[in-house]
N, C-alpha and C. Protein backbone atom coordinates (compact mmCIF):
# COMPACT_ATOMS: atom_id res chain seq x y z
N UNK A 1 10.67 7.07 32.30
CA UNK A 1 11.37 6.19 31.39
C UNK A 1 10.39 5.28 30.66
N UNK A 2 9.38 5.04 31.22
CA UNK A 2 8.39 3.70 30.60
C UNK A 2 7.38 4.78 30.07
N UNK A 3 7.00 5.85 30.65
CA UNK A 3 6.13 6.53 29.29
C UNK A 3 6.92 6.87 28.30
N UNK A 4 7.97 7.38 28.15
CA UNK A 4 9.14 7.43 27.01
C UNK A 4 8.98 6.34 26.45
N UNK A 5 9.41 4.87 26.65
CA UNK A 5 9.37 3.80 26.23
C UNK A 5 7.67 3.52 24.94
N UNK A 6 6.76 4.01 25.85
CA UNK A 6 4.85 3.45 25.47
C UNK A 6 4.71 4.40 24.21
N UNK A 7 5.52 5.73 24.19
CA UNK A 7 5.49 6.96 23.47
C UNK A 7 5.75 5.98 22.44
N UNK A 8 7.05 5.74 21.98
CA UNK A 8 8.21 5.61 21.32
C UNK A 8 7.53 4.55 20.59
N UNK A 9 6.93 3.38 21.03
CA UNK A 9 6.47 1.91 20.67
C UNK A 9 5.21 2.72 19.86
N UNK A 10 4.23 3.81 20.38
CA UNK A 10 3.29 4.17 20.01
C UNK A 10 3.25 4.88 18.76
N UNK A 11 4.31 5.70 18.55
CA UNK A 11 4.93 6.14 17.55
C UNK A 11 5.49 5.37 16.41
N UNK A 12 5.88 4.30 16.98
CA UNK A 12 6.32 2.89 16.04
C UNK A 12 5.21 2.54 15.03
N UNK A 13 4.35 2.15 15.86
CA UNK A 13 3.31 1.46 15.25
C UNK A 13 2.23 2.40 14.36
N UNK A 14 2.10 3.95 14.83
CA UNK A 14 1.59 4.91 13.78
C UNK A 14 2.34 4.81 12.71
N UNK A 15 3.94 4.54 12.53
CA UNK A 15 4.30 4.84 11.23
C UNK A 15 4.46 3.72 10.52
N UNK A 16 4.31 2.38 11.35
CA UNK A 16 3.70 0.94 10.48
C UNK A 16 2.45 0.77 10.02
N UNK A 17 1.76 1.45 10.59
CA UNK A 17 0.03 1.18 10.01
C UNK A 17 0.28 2.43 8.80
N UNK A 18 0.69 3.66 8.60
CA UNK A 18 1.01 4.88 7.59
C UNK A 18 1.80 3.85 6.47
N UNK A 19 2.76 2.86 7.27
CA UNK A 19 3.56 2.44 5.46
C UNK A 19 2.58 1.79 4.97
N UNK A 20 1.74 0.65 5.93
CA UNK A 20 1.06 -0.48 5.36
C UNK A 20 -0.08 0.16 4.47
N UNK A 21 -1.03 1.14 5.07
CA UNK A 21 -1.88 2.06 4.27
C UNK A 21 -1.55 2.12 2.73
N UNK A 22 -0.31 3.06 2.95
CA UNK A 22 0.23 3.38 1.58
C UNK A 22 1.09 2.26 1.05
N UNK A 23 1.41 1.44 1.14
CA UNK A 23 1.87 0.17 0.31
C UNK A 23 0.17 -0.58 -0.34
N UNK A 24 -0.55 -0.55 0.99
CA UNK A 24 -1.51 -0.78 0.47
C UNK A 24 -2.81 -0.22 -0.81
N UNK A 25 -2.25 1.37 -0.55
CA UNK A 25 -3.25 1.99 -1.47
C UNK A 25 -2.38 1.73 -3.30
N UNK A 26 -0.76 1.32 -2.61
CA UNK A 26 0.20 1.52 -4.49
C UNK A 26 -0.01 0.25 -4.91
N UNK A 27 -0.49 -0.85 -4.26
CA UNK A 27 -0.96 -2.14 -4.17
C UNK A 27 -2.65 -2.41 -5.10
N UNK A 28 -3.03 -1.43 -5.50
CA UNK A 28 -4.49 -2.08 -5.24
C UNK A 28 -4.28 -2.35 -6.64
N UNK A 29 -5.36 -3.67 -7.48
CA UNK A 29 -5.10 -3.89 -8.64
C UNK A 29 -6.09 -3.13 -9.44
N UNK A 30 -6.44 -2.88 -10.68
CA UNK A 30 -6.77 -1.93 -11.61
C UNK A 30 -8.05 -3.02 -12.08
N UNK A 31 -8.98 -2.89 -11.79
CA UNK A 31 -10.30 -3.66 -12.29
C UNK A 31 -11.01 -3.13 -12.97
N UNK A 32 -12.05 -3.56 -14.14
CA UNK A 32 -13.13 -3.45 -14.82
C UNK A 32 -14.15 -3.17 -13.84
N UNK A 33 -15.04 -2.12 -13.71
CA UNK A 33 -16.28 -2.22 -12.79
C UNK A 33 -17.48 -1.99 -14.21
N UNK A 34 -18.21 -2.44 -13.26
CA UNK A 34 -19.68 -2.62 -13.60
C UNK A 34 -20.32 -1.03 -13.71
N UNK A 35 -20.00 -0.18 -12.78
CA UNK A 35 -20.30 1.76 -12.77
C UNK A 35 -19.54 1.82 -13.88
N UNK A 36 -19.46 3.22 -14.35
CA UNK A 36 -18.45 3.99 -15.25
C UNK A 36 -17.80 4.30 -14.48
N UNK A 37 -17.78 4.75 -13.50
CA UNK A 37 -17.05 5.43 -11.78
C UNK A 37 -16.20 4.25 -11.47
N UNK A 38 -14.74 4.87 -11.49
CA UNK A 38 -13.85 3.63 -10.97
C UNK A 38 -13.97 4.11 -9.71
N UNK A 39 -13.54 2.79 -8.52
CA UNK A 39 -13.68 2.81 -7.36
C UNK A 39 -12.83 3.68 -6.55
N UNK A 40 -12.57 4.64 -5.60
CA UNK A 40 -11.11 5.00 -5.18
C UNK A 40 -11.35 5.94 -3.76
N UNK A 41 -10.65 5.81 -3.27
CA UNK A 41 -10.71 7.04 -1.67
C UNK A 41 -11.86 7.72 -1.45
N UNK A 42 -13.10 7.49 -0.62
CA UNK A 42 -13.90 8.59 -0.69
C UNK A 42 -14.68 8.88 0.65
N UNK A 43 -14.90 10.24 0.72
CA UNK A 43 -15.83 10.53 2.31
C UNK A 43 -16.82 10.02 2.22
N UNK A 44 -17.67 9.93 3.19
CA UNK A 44 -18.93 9.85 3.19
C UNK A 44 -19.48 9.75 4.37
N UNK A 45 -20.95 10.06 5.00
CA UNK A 45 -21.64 10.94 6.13
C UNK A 45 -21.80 8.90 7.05
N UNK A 46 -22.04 8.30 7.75
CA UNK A 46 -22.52 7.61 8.49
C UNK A 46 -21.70 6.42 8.13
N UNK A 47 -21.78 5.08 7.29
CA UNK A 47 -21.15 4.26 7.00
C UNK A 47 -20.40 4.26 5.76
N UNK A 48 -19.30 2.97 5.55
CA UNK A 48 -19.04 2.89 3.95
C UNK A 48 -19.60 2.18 3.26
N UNK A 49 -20.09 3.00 1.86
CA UNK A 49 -21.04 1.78 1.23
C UNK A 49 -20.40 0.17 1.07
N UNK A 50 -21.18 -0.67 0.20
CA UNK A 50 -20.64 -1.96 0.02
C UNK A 50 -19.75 -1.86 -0.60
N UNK A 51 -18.53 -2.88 -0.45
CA UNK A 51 -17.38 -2.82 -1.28
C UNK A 51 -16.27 -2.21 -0.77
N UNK A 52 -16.40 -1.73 0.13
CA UNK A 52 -15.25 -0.47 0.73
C UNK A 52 -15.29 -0.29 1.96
N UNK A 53 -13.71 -0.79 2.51
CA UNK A 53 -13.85 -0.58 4.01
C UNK A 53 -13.17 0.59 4.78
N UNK A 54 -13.92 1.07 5.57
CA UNK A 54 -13.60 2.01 6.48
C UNK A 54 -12.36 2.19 7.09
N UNK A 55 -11.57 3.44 6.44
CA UNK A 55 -10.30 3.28 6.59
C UNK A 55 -9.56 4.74 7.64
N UNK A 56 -11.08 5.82 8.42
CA UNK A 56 -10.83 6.57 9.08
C UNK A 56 -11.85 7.25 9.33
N UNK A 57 -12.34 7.69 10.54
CA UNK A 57 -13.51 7.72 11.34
C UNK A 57 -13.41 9.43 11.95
N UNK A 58 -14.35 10.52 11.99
CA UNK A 58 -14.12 11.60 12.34
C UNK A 58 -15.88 11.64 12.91
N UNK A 59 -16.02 13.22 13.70
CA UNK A 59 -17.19 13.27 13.66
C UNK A 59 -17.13 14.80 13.14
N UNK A 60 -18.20 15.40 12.18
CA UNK A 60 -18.52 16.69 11.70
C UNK A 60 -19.61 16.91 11.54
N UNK A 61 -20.37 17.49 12.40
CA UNK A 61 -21.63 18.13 12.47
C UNK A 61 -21.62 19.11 11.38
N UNK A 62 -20.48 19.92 10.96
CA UNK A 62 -20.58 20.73 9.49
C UNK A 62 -20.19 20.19 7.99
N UNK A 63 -20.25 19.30 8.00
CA UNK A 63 -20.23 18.07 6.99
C UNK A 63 -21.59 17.92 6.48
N UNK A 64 -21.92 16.85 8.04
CA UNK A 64 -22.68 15.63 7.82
C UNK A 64 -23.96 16.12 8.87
N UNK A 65 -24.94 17.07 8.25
CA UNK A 65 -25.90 17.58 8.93
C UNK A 65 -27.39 16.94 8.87
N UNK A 66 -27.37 15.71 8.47
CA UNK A 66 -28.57 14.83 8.14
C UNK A 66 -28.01 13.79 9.32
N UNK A 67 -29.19 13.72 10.17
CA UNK A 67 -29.08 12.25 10.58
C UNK A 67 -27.20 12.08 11.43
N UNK A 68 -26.89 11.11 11.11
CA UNK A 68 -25.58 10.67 11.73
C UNK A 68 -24.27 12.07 11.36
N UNK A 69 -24.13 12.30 12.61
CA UNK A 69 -22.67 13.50 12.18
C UNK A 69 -21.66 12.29 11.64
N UNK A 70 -21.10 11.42 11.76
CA UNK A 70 -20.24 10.68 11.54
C UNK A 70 -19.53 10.51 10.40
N UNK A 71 -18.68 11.30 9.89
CA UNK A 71 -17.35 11.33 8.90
C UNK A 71 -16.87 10.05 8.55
N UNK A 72 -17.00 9.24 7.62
CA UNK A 72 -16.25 8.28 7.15
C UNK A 72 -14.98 8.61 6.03
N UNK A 73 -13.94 8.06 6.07
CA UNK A 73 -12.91 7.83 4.93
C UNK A 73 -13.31 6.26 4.52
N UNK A 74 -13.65 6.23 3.18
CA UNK A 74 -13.38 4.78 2.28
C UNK A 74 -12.20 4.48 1.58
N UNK A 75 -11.81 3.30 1.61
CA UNK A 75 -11.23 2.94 0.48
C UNK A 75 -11.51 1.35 -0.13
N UNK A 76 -11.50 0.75 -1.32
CA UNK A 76 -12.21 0.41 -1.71
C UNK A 76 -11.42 -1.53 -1.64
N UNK A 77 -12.13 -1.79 -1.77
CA UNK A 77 -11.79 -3.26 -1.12
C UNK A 77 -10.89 -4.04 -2.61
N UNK A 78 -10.12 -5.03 -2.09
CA UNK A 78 -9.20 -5.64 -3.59
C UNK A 78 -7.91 -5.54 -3.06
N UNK A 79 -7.18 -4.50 -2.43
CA UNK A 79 -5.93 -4.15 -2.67
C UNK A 79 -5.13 -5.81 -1.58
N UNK A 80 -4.20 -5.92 -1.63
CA UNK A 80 -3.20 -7.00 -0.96
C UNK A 80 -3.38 -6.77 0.21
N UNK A 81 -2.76 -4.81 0.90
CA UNK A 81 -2.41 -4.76 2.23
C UNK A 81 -3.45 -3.77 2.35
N UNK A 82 -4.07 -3.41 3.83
CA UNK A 82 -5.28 -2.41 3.31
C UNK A 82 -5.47 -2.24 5.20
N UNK A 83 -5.31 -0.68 5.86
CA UNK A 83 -5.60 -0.75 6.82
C UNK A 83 -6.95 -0.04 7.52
N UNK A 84 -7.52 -0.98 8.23
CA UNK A 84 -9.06 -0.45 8.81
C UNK A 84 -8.75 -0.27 10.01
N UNK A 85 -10.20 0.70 10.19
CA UNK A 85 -10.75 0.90 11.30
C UNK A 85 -11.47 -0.53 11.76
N UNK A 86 -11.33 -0.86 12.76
CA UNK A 86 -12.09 -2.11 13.26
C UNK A 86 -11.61 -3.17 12.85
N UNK A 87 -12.27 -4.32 12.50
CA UNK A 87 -11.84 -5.61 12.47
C UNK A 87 -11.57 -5.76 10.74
N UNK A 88 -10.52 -6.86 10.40
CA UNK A 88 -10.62 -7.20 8.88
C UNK A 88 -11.85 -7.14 8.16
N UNK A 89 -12.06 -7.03 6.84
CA UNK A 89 -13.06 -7.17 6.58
C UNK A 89 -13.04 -8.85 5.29
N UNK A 90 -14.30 -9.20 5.44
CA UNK A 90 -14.34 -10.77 4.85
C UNK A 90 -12.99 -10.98 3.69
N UNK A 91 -12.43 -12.04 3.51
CA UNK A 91 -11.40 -12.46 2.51
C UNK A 91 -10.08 -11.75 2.93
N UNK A 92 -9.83 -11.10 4.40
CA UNK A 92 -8.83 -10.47 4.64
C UNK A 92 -8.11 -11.40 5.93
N UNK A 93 -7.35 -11.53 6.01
CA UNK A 93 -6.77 -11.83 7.67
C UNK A 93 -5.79 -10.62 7.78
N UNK A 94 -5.88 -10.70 9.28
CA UNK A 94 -5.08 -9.47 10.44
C UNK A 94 -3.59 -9.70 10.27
N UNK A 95 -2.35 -9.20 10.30
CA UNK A 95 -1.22 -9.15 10.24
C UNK A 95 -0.77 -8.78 11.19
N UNK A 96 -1.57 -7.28 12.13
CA UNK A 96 -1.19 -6.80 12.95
C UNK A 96 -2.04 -5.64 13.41
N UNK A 97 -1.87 -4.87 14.51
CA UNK A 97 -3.06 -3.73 14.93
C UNK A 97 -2.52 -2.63 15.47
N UNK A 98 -3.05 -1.87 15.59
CA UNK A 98 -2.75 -0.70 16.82
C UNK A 98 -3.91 -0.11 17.26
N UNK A 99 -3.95 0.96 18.04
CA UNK A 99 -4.82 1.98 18.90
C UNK A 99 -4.48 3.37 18.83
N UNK A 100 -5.44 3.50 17.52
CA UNK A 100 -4.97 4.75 17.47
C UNK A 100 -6.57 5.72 16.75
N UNK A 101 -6.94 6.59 18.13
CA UNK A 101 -8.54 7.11 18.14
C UNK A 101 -8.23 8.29 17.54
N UNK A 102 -7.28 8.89 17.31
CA UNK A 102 -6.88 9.89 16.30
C UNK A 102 -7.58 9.90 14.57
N UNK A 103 -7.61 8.32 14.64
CA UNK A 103 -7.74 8.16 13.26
C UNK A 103 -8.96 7.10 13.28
N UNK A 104 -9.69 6.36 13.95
CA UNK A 104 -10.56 5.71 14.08
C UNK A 104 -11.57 5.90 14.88
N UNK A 105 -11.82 7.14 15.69
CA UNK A 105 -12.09 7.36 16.49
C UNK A 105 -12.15 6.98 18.04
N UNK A 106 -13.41 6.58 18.86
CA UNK A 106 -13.30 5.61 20.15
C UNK A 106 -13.94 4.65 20.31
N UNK A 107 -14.73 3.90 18.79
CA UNK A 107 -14.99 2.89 18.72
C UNK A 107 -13.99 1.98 18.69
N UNK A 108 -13.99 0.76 19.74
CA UNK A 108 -13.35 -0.37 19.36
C UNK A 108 -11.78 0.28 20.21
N UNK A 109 -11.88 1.14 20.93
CA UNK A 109 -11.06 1.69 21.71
C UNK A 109 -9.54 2.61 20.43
N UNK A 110 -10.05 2.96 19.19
CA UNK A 110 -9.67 3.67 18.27
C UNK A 110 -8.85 2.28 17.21
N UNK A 111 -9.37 1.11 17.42
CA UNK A 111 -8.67 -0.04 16.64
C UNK A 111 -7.78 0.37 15.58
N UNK A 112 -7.14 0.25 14.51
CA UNK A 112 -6.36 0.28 13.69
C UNK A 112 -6.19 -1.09 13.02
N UNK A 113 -6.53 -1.77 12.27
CA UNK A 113 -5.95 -3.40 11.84
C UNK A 113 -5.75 -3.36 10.38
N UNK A 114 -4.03 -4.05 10.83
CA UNK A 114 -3.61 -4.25 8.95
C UNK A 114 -3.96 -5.41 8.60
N UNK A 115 -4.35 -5.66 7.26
CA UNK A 115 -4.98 -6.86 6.85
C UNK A 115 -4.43 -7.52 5.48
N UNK A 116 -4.17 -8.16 5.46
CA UNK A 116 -3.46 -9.12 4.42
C UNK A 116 -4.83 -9.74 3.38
N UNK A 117 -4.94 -9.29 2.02
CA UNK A 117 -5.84 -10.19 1.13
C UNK A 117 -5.50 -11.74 1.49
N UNK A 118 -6.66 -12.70 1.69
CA UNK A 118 -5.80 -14.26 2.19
C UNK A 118 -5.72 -15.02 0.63
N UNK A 119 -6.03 -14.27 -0.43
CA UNK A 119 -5.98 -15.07 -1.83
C UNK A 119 -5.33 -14.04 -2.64
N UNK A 120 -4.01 -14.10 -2.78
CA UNK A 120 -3.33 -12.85 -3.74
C UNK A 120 -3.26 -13.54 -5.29
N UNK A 121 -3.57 -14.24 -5.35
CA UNK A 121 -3.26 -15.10 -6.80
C UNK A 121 -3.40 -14.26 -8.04
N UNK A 122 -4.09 -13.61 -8.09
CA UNK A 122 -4.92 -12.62 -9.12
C UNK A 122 -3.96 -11.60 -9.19
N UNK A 123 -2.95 -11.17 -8.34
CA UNK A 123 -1.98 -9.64 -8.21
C UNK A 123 -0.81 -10.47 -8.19
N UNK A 124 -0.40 -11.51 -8.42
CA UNK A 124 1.09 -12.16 -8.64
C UNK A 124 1.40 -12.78 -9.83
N UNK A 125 2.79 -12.59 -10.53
CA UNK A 125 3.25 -12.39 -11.78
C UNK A 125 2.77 -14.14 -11.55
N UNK A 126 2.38 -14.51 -13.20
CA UNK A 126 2.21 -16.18 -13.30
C UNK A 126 3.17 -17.02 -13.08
N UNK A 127 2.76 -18.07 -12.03
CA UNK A 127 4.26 -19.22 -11.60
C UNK A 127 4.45 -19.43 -12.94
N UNK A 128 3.99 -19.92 -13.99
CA UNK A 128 4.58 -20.67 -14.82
C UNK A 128 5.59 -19.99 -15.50
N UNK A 129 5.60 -18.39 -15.23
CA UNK A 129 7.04 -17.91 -15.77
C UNK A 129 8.13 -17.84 -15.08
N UNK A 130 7.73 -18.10 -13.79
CA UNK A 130 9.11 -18.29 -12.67
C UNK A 130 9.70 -18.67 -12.58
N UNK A 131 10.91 -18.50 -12.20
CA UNK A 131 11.84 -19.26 -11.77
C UNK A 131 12.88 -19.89 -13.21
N UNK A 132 13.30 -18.48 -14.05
CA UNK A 132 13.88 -18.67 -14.68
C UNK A 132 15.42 -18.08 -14.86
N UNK A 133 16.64 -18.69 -15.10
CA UNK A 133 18.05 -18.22 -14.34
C UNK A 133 18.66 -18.01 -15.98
N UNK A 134 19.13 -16.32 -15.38
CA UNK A 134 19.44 -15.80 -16.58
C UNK A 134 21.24 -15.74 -16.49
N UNK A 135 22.11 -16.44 -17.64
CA UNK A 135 22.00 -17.09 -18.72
C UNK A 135 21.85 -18.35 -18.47
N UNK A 136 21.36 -19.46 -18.90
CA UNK A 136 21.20 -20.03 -20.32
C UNK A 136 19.47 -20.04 -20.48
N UNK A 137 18.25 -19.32 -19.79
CA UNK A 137 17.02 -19.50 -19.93
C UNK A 137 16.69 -18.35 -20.96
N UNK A 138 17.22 -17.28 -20.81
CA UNK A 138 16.87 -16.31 -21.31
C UNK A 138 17.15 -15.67 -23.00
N UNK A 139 18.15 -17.01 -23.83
CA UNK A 139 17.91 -16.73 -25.22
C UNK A 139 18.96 -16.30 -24.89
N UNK A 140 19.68 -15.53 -26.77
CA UNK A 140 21.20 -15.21 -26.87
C UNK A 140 21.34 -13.97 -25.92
N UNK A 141 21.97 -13.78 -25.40
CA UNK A 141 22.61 -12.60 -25.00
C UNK A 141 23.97 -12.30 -25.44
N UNK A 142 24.16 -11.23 -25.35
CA UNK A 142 25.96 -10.33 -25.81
C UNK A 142 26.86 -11.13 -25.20
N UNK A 143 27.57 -11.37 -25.74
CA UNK A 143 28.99 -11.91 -25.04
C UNK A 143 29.67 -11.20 -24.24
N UNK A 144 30.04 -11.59 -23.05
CA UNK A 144 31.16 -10.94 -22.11
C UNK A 144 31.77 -10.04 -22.71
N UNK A 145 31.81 -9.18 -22.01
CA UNK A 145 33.35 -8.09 -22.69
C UNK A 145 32.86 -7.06 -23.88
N UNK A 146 32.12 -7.57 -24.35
CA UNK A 146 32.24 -7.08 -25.93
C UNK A 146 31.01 -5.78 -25.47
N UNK A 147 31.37 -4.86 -25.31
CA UNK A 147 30.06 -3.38 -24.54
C UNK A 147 29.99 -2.51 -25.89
N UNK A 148 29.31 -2.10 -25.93
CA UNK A 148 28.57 -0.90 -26.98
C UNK A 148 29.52 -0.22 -27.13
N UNK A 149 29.94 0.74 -25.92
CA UNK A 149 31.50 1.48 -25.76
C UNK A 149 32.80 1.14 -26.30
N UNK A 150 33.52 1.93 -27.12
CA UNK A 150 34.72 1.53 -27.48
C UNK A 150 35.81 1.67 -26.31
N UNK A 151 37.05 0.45 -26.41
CA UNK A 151 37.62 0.86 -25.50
C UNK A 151 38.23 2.34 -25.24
N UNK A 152 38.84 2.49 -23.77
CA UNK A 152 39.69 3.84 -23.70
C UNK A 152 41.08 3.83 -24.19
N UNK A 153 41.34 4.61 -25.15
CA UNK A 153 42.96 4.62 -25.16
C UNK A 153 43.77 3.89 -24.59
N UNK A 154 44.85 3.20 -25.13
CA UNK A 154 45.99 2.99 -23.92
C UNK A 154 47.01 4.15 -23.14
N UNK A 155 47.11 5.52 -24.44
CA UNK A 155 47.93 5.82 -23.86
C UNK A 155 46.92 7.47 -24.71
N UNK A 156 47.21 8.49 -24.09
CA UNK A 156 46.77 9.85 -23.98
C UNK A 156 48.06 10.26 -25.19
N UNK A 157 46.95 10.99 -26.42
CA UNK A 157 48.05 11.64 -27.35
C UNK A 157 48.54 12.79 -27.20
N UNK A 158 49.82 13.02 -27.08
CA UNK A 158 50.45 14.61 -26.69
C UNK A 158 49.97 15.60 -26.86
N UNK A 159 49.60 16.54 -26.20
CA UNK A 159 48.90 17.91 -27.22
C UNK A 159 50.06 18.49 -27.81
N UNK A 160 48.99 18.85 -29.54
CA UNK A 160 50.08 19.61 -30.32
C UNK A 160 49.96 21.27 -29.51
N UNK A 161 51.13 21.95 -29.65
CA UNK A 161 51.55 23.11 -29.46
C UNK A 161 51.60 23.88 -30.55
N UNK A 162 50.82 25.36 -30.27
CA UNK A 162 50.87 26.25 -31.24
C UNK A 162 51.52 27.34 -31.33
C-alpha cells in the first residue's frame, strides 16, 4: 500500500516538473542577441555553455567520444519557469523539486528543481495599463441589444404548396 502510495506521489511530481518545463519553455521571452544564432534547446558533450542551464543529463560514449562521455540537454536562461538539473541557477529561486535520475542522472541524487525568474518585470504586460473595467474605461462601445444579426421572425411563414 505505501509503495503504491511513493509510486503514485512519484508519478505526481514527474508530471509537475514535465508541465513546469513546458510552461516554461512557451514562457521564454524573444530577445535581441549579440550572435546571429538565436538561443534555444541544445546538446552538448560535458557541460552547458554560459547562459544556459542544464536541463537533462545522460551519459553516451557514442556521442561524446572526446574526453567527458557526458550528454548534456541546454536550455537557455531568461524564461519565468525553467526546470534544472541541480540547484537554481543565479536570478532564479526554487518553487519546488523532485528526484528524478532518469532525467538528471545520479548527481545530486538525480535532483530535478523548478525555478521561478525572481524579477519578471520585463515579461509582464505594463501596470500602467492595468486595471482597467470595461464599460465606462474602454471608449464607446455598441449598445445593449442592438447585435449585427437581425432579429428571428416572430412567427414562421406557411409554405406555399404546389
Amino acid at each position: 500500500m505505501m509503495t503504491k502510495l511513493i509510486q503514485r506521489i512519484a508519478r505526481t511530481q514527474l508530471a509537475i516538473g514535465l508541465v513546469v518545463l513546458l510552461l516554461g519553455l512557451g514562457a521564454m521571452p524573444v530577445q535581441a542577441e549579440e550572435s546571429s544564432e538565436p538561443k534555444s534547446l541544445r546538446k552538448t558533450c560535458g557541460k552547458c555553455p554560459e547562459g544556459y542551464a542544464t536541463t537533462g543529463v545522460t551519459e553516451s560514449k557514442e556521442i561524446c567520444k572526446d574526453g567527458d562521455p557526458t550528454l548534456v540537454q541546454c536550455a537557455p536562461l531568461g524564461a519565468n519557469l525553467l526546470s534544472v538539473c541541480g540547484s537554481c541557477p543565479e536570478g532564479y529561486r526554487e518553487i519546488g523539486n523532485s528526484s528524478v535520475p532518469a532525467r538528471c542522472g545520479n548527481k545530486d541524487g538525480g535532483l530535478v528543481t523548478q525555478c521561478q525568474l525572481e524579477k519578471m518585470e520585463m515579461n509582464l504586460p505594463d501596470p500602467s495599463q492595468g486595471g482597467k473595467i470595461c464599460p465606462p474605461d474602454c471608449g464607446s462601445t455598441a449598445t445593449p441589444g442592438q447585435g449585427a444579426l437581425p432579429p428571428p421572425p416572430k412567427y414562421l411563414p406557411t409554405p406555399e404548396k404546389k
